[in-house]
N, C-alpha and C. Protein backbone atom coordinates (compact mmCIF):
# COMPACT_ATOMS: atom_id res chain seq x y z
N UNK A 1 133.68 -213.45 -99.48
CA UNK A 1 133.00 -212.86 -98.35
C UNK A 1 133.29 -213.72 -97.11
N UNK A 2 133.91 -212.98 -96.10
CA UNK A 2 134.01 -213.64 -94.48
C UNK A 2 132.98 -214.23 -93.97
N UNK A 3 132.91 -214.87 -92.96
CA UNK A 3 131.84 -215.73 -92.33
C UNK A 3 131.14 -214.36 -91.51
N UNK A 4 131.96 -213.63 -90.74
CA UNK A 4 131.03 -212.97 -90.19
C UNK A 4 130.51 -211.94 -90.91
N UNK A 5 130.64 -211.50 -92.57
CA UNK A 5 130.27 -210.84 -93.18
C UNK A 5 128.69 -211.24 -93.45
N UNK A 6 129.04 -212.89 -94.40
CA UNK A 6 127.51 -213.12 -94.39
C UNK A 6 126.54 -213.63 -93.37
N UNK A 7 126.96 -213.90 -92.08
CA UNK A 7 125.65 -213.79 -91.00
C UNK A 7 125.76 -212.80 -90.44
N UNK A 8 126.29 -211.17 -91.45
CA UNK A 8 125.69 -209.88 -91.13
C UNK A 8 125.94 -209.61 -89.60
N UNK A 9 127.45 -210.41 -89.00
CA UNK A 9 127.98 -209.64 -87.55
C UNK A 9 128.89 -208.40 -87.91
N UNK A 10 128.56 -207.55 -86.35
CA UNK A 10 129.56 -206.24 -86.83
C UNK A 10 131.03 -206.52 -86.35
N UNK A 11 131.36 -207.95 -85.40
CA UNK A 11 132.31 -208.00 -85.15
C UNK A 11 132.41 -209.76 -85.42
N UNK A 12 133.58 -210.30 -85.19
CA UNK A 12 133.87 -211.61 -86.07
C UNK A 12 133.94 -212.64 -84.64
N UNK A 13 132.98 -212.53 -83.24
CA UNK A 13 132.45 -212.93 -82.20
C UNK A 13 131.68 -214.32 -82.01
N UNK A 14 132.05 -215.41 -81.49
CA UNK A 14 130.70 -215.81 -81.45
C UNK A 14 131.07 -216.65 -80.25
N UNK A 15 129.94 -216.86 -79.44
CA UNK A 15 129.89 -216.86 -77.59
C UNK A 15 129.69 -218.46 -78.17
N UNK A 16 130.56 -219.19 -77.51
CA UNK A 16 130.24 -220.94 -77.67
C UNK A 16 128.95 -220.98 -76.32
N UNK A 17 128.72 -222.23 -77.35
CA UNK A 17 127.11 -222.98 -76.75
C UNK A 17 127.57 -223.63 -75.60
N UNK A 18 127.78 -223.22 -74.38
CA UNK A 18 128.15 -223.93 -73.13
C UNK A 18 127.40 -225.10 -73.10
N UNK A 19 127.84 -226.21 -72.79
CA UNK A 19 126.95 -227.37 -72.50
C UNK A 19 126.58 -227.58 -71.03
N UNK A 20 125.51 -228.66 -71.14
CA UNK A 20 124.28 -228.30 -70.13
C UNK A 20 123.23 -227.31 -69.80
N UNK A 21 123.50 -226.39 -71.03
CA UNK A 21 122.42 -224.88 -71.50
C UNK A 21 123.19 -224.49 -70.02
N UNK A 22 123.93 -223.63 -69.91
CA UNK A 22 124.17 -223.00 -69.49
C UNK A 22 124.71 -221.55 -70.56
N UNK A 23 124.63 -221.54 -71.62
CA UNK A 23 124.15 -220.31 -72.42
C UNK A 23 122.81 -220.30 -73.23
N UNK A 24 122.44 -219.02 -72.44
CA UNK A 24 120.86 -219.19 -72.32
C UNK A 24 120.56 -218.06 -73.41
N UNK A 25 119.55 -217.92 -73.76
CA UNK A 25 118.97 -216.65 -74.20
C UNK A 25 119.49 -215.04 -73.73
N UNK A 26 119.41 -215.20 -72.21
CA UNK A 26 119.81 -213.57 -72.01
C UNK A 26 121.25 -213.34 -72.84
N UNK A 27 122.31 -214.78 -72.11
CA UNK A 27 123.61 -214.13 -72.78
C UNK A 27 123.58 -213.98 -74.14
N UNK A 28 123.21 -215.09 -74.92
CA UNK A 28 122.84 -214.76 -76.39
C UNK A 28 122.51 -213.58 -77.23
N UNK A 29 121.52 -213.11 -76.53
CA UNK A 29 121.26 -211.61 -76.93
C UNK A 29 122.02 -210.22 -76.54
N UNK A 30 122.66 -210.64 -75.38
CA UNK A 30 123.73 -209.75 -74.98
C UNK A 30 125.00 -209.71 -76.25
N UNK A 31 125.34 -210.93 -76.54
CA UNK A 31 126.32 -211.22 -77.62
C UNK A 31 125.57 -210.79 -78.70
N UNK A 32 124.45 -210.70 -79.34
CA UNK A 32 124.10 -210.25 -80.41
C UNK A 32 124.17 -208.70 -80.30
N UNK A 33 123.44 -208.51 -79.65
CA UNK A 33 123.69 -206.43 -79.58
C UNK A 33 124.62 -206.19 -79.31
N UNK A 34 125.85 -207.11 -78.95
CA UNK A 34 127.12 -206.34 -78.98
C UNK A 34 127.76 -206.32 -80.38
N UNK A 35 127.18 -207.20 -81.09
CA UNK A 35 127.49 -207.21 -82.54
C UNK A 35 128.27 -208.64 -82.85
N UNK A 36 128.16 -209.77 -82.15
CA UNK A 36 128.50 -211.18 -82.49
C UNK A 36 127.46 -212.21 -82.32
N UNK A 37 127.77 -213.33 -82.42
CA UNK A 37 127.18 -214.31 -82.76
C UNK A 37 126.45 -215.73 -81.20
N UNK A 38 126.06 -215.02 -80.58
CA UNK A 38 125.52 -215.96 -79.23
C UNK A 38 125.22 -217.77 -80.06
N UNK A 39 125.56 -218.47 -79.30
CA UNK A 39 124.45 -219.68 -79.40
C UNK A 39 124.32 -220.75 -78.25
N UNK A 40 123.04 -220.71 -78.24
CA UNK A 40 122.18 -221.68 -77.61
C UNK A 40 123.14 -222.92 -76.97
N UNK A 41 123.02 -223.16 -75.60
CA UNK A 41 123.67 -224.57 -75.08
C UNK A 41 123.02 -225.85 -75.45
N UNK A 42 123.71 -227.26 -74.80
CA UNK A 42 123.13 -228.23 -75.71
C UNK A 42 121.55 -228.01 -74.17
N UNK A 43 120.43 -228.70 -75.00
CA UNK A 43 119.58 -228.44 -74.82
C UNK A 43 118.53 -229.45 -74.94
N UNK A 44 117.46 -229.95 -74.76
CA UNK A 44 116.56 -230.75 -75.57
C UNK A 44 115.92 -229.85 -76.16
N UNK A 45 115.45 -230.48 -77.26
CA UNK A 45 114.54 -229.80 -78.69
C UNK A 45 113.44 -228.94 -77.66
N UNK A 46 112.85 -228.95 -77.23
CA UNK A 46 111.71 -228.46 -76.81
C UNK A 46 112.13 -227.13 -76.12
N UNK A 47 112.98 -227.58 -75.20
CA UNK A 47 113.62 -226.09 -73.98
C UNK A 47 114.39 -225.58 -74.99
N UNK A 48 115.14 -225.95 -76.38
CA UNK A 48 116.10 -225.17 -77.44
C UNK A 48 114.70 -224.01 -77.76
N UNK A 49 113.72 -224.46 -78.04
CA UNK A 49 112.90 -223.86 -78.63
C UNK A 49 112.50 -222.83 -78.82
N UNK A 50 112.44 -223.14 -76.24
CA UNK A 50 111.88 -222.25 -75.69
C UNK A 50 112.98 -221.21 -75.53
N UNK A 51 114.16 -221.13 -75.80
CA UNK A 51 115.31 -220.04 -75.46
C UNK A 51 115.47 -219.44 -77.03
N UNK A 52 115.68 -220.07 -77.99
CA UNK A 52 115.74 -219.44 -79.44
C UNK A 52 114.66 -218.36 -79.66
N UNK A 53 113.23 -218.67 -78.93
CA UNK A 53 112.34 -218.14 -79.06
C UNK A 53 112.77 -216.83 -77.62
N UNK A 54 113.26 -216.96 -76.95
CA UNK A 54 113.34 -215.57 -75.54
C UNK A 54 114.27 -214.81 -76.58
N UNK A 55 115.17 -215.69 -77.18
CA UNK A 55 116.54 -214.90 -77.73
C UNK A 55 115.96 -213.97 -78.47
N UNK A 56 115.13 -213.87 -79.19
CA UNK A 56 114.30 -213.57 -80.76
C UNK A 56 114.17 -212.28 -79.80
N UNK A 57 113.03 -212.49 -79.08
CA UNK A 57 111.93 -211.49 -77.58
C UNK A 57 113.26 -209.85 -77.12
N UNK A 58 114.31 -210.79 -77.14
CA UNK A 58 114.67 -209.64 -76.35
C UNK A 58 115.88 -209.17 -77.58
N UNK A 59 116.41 -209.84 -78.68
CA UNK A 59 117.14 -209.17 -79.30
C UNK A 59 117.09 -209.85 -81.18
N UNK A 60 117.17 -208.36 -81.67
CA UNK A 60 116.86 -209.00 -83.15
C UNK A 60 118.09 -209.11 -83.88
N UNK A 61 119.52 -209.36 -83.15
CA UNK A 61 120.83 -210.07 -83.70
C UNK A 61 120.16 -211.70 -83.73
N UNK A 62 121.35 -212.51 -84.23
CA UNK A 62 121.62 -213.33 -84.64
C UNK A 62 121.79 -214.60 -83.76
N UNK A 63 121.30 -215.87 -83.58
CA UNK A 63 121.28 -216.80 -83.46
C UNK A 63 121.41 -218.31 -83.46
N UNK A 64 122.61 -218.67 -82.86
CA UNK A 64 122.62 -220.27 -83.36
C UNK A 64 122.00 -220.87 -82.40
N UNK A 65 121.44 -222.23 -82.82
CA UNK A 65 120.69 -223.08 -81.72
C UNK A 65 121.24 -224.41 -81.98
């Protein structure tokens, strides 16, 4: 089984974690309903938290943090 098979993407996508969080939640979820894999920029634990948690809010694809 492919990687994007088992984290259940419809396409084999995944948006790199820009550093300095400059990939935030909105794009994340944009990349998930398009059917790939968004994740989270580098971040401190606390503000990761707070965007994993918007990501969730606005889309129920998939998430790295």
């Amino acid at each position: 089984m492919s990687l994007h098979e088992r984290l259940g993407l419809e396409h084999p996508v995944i948006g790199a974690g820009l550093g300095g969080g400059l990939a935030r939640a909105r794009l994340t979820a944009a990349i998930a309903d398009a059917g790939g894999l968004g994740q989270i920029g580098i971040l401190p634990p606390p503000l990761r938290r707070t965007e994993i948690a918007a990501h969730r809010e606005r889309s129920a694809g998939p998430v790295a943090g």
